[in-house]
C-alpha atoms as a PDB file:
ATOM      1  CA  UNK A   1     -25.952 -19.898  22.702  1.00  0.00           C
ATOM      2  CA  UNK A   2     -25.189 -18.110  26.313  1.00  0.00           C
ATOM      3  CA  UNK A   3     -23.037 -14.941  26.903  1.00  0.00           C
ATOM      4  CA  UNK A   4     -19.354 -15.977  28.046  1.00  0.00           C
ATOM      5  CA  UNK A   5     -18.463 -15.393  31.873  1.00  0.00           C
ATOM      6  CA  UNK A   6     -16.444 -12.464  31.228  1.00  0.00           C
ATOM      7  CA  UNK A   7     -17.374 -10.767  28.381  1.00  0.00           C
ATOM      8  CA  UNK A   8     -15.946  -7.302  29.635  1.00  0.00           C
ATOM      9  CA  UNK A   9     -12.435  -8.598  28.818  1.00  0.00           C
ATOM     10  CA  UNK A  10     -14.038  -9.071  25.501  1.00  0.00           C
ATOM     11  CA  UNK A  11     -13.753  -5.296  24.613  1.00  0.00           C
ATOM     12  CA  UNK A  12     -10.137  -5.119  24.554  1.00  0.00           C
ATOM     13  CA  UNK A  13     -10.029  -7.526  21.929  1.00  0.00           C
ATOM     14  CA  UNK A  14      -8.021  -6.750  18.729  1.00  0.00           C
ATOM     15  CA  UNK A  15     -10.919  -8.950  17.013  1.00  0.00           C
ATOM     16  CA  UNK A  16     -13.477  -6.704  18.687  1.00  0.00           C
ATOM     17  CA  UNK A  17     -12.082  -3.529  18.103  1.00  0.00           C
ATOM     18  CA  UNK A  18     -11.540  -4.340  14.530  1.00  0.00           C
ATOM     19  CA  UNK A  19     -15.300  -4.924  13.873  1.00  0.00           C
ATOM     20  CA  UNK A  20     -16.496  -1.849  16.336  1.00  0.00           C
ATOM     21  CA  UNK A  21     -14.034  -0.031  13.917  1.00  0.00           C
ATOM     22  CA  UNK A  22     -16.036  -1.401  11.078  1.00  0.00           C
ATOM     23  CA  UNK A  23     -18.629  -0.552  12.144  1.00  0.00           C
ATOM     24  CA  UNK A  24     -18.257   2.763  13.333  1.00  0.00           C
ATOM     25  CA  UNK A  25     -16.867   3.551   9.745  1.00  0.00           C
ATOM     26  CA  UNK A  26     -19.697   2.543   7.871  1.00  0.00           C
ATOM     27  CA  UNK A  27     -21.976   5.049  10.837  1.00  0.00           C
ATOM     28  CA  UNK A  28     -19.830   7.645  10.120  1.00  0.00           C
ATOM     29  CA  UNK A  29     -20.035   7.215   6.351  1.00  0.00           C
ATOM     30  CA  UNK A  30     -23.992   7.570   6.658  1.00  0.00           C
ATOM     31  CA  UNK A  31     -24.036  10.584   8.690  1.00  0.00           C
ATOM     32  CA  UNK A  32     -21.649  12.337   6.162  1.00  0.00           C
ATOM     33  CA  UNK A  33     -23.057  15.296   3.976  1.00  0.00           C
ATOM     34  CA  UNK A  34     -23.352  14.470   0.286  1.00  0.00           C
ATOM     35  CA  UNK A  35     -20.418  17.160  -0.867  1.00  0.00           C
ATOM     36  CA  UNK A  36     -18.369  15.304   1.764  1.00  0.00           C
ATOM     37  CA  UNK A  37     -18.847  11.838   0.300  1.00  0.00           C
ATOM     38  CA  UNK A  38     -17.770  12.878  -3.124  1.00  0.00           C
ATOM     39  CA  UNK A  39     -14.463  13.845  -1.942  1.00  0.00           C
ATOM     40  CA  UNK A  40     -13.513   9.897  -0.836  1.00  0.00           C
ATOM     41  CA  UNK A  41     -15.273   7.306  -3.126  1.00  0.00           C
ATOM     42  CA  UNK A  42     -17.521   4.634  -2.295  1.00  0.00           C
ATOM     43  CA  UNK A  43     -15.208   2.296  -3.051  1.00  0.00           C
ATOM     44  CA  UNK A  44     -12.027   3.198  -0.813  1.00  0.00           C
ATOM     45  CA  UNK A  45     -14.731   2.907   1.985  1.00  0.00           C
ATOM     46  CA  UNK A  46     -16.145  -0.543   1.162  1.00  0.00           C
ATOM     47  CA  UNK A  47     -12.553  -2.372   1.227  1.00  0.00           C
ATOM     48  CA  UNK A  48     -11.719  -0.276   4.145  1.00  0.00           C
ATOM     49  CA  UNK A  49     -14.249  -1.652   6.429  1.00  0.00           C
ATOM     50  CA  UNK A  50     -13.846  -4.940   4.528  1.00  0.00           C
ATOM     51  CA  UNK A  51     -10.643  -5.132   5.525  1.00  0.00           C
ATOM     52  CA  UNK A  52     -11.153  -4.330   8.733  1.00  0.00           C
ATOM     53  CA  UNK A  53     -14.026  -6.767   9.137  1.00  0.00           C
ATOM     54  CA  UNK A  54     -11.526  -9.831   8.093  1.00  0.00           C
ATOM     55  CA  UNK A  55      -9.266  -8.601  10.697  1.00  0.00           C
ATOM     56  CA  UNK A  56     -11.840  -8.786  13.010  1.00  0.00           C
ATOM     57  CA  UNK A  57     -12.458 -12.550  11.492  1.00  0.00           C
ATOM     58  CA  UNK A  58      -9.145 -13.549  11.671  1.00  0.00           C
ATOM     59  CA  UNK A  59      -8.494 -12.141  15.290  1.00  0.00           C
ATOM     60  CA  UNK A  60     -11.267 -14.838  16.594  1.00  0.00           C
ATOM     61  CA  UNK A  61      -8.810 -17.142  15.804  1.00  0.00           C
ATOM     62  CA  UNK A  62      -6.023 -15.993  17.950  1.00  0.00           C
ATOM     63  CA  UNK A  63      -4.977 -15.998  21.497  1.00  0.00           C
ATOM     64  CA  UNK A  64      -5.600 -12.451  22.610  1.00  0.00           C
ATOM     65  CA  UNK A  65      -5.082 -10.770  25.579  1.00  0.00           C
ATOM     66  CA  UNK A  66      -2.814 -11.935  28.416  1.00  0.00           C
ATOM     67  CA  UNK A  67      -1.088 -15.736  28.293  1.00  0.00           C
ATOM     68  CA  UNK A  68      -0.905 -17.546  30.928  1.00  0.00           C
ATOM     69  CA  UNK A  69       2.680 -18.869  31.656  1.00  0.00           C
ATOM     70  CA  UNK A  70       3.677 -21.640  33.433  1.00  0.00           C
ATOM     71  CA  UNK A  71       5.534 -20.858  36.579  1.00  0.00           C
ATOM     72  CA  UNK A  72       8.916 -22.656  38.014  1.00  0.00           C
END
């Protein structure tokens, strides 16, 4: 396994920002106060970032980003 060339072009990825969103859900979901939890149930937050996690799947699987076009 080696890092791709230009893994900065990465980031804008819809794949990529689909699993940072992940991600980032389940940190926030930690860092929330009990009292605050029981307001949104455990549930709701697992398929969220299960969904968004398949997105992020899926999008590894598509072009992304700018297409190159064949010029006249």
């Amino acid at each position: 396994m080696r890092i791709v060339t230009n893994w900065r072009s990465r980031l804008r990825d819809y794949s990529t920002i689909a699993l940072a969103l992940g991600t980032a859900t389940v940190a926030a979901w930690t860092l929330l106060p009990t009292d605050l939890k029981a307001f949104l149930p455990t549930q709701y937050v697992a398929w969220a970032v299960g969904a968004l996690n398949a997105f992020g799947l899926g999008g590894k699987f598509l072009v992304q980003g700018p297409v190159d076009t064949p010029k006249d």
